[in-house]
Protein backbone atom coordinates (compact mmCIF):
# COMPACT_ATOMS: atom_id res chain seq x y z
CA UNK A 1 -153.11 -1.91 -130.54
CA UNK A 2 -153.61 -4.30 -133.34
CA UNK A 3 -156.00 -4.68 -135.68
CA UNK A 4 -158.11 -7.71 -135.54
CA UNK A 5 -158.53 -7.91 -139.68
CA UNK A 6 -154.52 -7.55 -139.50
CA UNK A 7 -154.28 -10.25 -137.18
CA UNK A 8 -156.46 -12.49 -138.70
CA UNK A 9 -153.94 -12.58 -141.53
CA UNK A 10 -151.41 -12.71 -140.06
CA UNK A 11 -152.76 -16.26 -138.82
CA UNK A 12 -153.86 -17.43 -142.30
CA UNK A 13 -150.10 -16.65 -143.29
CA UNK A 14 -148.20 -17.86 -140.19
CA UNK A 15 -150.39 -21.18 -140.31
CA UNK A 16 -149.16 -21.80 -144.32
CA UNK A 17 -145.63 -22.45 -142.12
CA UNK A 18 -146.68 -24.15 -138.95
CA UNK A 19 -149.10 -26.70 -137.59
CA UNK A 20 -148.86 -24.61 -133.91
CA UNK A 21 -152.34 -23.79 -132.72
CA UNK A 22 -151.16 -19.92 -133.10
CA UNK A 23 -153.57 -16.87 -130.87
CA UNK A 24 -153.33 -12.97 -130.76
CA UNK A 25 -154.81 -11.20 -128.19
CA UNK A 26 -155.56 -8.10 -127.10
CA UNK A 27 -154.57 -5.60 -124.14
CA UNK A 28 -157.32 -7.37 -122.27
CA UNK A 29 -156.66 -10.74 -122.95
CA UNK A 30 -158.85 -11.70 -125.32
CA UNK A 31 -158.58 -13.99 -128.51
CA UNK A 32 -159.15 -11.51 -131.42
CA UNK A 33 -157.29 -14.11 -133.89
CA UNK A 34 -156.80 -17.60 -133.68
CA UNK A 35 -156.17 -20.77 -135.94
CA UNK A 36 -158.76 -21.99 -134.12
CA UNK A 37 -161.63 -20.18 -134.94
CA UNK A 38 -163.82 -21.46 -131.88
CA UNK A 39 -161.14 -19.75 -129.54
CA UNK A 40 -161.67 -16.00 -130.76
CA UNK A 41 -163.50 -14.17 -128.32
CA UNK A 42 -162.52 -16.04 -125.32
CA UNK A 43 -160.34 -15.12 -121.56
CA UNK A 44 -156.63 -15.67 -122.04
CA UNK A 45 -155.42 -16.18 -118.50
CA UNK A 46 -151.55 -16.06 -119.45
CA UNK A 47 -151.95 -13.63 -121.98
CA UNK A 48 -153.71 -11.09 -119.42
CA UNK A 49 -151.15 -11.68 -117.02
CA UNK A 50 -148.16 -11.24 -119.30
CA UNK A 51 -149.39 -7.86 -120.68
């Protein structure tokens, strides 16, 4: 499991390189980190699916 303080660096840093709207979720699916902060916290369908 990662560790949302982790991940939310590793945004800041992979967002210096890329204009991608970048996400990390969690085993459940959710946001935890996100260049856009207004995403964090919500249901990602794909993401649930995939895990």
């Amino acid at each position: 499991m990662i560790d949302t303080v982790f991940a939310e660096r590793f945004i800041e840093r992979v967002t210096e390189f890329t204009n991608y709207n970048v996400n990390i979720m969690n085993q459940e699916g959710i946001i935890i980190a996100s260049k856009d902060k207004e995403r964090i916290g919500s249901f990602h369908e794909i993401a649930y699916r995939i895990i």
